[in-house]
N, C-alpha and C. Protein backbone atom coordinates (compact mmCIF):
# COMPACT_ATOMS: atom_id res chain seq x y z
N UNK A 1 131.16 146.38 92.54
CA UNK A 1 132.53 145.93 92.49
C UNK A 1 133.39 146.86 93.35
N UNK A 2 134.56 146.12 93.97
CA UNK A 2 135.19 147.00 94.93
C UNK A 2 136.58 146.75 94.55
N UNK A 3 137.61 147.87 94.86
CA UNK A 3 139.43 147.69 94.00
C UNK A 3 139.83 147.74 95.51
N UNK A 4 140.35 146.74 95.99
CA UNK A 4 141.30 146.76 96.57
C UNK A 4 143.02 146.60 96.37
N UNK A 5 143.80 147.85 96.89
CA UNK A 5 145.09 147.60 95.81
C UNK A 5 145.12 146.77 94.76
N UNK A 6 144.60 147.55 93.70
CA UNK A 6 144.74 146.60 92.58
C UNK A 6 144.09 145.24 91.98
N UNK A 7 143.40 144.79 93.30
CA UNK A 7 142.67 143.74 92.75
C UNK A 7 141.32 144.24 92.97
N UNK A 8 140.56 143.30 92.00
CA UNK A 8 139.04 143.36 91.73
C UNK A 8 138.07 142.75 92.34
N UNK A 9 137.53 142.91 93.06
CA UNK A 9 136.98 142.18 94.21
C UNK A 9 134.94 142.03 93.11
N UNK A 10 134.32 141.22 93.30
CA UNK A 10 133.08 140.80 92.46
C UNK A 10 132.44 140.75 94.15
N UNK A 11 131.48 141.40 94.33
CA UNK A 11 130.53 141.29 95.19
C UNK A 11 129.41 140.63 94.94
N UNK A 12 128.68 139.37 95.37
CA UNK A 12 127.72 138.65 94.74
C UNK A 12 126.37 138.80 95.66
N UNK A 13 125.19 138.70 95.24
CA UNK A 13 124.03 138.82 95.98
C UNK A 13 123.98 138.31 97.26
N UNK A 14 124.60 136.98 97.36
CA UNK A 14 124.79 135.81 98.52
C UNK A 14 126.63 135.50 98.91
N UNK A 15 126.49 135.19 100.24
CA UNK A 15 128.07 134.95 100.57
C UNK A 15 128.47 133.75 100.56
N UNK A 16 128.23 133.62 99.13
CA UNK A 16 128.41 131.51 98.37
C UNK A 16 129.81 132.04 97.85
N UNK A 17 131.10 131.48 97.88
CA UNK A 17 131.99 131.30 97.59
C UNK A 17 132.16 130.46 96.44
N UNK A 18 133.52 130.28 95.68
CA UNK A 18 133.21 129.50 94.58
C UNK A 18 133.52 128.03 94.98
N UNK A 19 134.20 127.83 96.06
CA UNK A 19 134.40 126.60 96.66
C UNK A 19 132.99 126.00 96.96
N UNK A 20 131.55 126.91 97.47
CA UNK A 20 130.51 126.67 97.81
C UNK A 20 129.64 125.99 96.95
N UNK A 21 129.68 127.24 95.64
CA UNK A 21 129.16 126.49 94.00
C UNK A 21 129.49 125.48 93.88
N UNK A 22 130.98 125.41 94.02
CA UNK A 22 131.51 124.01 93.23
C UNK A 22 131.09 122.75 94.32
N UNK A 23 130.73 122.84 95.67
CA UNK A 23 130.05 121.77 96.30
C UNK A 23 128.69 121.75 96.18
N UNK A 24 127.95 123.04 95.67
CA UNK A 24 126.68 122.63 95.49
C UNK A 24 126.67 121.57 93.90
N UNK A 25 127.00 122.69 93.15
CA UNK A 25 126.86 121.72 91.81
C UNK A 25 127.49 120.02 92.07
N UNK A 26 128.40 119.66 92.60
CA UNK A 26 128.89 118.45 92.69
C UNK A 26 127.44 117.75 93.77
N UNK A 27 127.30 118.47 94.43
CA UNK A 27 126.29 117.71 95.39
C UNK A 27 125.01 117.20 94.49
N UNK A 28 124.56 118.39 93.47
CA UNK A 28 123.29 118.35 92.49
C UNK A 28 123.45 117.39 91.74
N UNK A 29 124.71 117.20 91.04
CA UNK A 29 124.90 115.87 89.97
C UNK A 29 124.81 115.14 90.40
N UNK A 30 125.57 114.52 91.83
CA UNK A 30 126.11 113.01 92.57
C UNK A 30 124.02 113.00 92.98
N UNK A 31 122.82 113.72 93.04
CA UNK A 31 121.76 113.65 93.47
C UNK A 31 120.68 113.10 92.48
N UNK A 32 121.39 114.01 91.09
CA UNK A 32 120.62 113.35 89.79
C UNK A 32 121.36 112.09 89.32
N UNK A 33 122.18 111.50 89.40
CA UNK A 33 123.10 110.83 89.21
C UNK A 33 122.12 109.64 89.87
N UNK A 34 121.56 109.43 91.25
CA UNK A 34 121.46 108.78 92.06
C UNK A 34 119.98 108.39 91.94
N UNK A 35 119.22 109.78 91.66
CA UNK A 35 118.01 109.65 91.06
C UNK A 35 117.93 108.78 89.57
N UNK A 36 118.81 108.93 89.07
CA UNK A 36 118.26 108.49 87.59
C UNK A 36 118.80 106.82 88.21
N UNK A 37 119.83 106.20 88.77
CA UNK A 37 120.26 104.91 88.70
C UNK A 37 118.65 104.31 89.60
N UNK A 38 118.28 104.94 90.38
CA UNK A 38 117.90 104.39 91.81
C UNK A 38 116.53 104.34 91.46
N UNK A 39 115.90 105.39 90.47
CA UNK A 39 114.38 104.83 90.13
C UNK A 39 113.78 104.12 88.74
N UNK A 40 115.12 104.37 87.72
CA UNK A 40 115.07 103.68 86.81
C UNK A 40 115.28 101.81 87.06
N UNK A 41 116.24 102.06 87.64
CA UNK A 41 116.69 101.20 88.17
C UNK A 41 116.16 100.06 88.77
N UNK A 42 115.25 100.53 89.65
CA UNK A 42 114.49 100.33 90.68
C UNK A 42 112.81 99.64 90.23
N UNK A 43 112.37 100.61 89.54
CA UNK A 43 110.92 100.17 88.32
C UNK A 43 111.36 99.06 87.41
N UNK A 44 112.76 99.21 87.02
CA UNK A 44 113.09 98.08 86.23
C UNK A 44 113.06 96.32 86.68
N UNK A 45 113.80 96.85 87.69
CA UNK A 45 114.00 95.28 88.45
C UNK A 45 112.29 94.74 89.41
N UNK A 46 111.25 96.03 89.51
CA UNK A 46 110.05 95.62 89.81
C UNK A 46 109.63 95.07 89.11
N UNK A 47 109.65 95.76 87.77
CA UNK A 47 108.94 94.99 86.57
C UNK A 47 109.40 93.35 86.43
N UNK A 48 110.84 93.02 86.27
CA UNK A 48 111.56 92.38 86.11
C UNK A 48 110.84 91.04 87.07
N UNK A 49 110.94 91.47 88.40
CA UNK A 49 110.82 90.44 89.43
C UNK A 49 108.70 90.01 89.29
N UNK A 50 107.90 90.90 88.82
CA UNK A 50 106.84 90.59 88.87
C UNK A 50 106.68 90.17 87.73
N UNK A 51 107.16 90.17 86.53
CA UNK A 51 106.93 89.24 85.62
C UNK A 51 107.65 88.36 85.75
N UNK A 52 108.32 87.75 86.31
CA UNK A 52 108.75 86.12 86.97
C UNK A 52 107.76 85.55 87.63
N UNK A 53 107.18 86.33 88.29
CA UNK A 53 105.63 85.84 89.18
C UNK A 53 104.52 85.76 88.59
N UNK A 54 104.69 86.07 87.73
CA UNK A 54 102.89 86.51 87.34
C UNK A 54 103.13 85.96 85.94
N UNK A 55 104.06 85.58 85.29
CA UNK A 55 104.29 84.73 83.63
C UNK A 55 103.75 86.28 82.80
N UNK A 56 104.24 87.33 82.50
CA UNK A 56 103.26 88.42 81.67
C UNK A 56 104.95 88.64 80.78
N UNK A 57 105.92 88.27 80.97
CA UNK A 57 107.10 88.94 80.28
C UNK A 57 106.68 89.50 78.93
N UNK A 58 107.18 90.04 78.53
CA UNK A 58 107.70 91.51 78.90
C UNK A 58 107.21 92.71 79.40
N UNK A 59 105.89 92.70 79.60
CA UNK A 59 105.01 93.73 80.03
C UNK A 59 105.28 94.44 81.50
N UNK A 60 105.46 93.80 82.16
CA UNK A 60 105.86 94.41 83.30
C UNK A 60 107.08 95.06 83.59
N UNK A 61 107.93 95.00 83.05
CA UNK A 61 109.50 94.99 82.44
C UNK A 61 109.31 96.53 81.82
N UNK A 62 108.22 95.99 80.54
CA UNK A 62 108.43 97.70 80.08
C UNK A 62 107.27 98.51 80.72
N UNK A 63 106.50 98.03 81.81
CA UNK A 63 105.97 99.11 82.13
C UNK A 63 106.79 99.80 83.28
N UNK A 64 107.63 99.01 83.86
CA UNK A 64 108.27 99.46 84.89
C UNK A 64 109.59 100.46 84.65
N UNK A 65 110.08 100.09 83.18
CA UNK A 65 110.82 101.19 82.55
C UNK A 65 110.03 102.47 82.54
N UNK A 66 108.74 102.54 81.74
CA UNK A 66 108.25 103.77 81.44
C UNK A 66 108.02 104.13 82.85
N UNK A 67 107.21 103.76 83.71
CA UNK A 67 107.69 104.09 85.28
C UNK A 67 108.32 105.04 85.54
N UNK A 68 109.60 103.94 85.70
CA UNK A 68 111.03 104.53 86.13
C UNK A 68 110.91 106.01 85.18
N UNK A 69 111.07 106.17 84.19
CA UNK A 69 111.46 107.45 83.35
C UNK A 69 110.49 108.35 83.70
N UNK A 70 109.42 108.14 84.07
CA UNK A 70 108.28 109.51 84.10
C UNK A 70 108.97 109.85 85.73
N UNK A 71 109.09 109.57 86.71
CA UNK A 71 109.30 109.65 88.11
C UNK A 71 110.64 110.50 87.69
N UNK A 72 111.65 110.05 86.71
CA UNK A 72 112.90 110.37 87.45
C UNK A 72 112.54 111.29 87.08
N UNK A 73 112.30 111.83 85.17
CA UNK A 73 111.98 113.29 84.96
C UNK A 73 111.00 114.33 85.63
N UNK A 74 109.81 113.67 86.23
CA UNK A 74 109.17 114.70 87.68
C UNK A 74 109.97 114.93 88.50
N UNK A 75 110.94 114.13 89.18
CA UNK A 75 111.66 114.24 90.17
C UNK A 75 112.81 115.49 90.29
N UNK A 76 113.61 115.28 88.58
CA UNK A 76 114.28 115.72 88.16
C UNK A 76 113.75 117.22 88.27
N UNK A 77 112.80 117.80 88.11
CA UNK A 77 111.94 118.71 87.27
C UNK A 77 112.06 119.47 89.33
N UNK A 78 111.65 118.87 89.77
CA UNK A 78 111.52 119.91 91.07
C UNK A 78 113.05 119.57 91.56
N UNK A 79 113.93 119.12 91.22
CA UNK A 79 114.90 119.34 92.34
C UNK A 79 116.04 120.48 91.24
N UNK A 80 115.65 120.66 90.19
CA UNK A 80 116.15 121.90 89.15
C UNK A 80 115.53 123.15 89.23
N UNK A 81 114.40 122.48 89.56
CA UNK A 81 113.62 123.98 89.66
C UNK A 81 113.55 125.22 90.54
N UNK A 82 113.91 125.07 91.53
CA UNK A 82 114.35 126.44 92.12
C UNK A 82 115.90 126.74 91.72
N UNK A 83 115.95 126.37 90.71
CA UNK A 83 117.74 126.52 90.15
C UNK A 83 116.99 127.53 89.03
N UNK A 84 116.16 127.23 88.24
CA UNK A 84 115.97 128.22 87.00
C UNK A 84 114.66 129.17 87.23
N UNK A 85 113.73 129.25 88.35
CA UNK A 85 112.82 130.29 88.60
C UNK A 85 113.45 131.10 89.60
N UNK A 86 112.74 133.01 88.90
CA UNK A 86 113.53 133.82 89.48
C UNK A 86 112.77 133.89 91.09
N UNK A 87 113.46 134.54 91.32
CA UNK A 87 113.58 134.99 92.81
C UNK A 87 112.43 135.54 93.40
N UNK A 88 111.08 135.22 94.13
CA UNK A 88 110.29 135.96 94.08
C UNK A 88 109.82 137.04 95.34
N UNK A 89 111.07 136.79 96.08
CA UNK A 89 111.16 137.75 97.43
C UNK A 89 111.71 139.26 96.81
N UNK A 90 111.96 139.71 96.00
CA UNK A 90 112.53 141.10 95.60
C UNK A 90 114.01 141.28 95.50
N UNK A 91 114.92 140.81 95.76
CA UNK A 91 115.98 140.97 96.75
C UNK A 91 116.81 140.51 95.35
């Protein structure tokens, strides 16, 4: 920490600003946000459209849900994950 007249200056590991955070985190949500509509979403209306074709309703429907949910949470799982494992360069 450094005092410049009076104020308190916070020196951080990296030269991320809080304007920076606050565009990463907004960038991370609007990403999971997009992930969860876009593959849930997405498995759903597969399921949806191949059991119109194939006469199996509801089966395809809910397999394409469970689908959708295992993908987004893998997906989910690596694009968090260098957010909560430490650092392994030293630094």
């Amino acid at each position: 920490m450094l005092q410049h007249d009076r104020i308190l200056v916070v020196k951080f590991g990296t030269e991320k600003t809080d304007g920076m955070r606050f565009s990463y985190a907004l960038s991370l949500a609007a990403q999971l946000g997009f992930l969860v509509v876009s593959s849930i979403g997405g498995f759903l209306l597969l399921g949806y459209w191949l059991d119109a074709k194939l006469s199996t309703a509801p089966w395809l429907l809910v397999l394409g849900i469970i689908v959708g949910i295992i993908v987004t949470v893998r997906e989910a799982y690596h694009l968090i994950k260098p957010l909560v494992t430490p650092d392994k360069t030293g630094s």
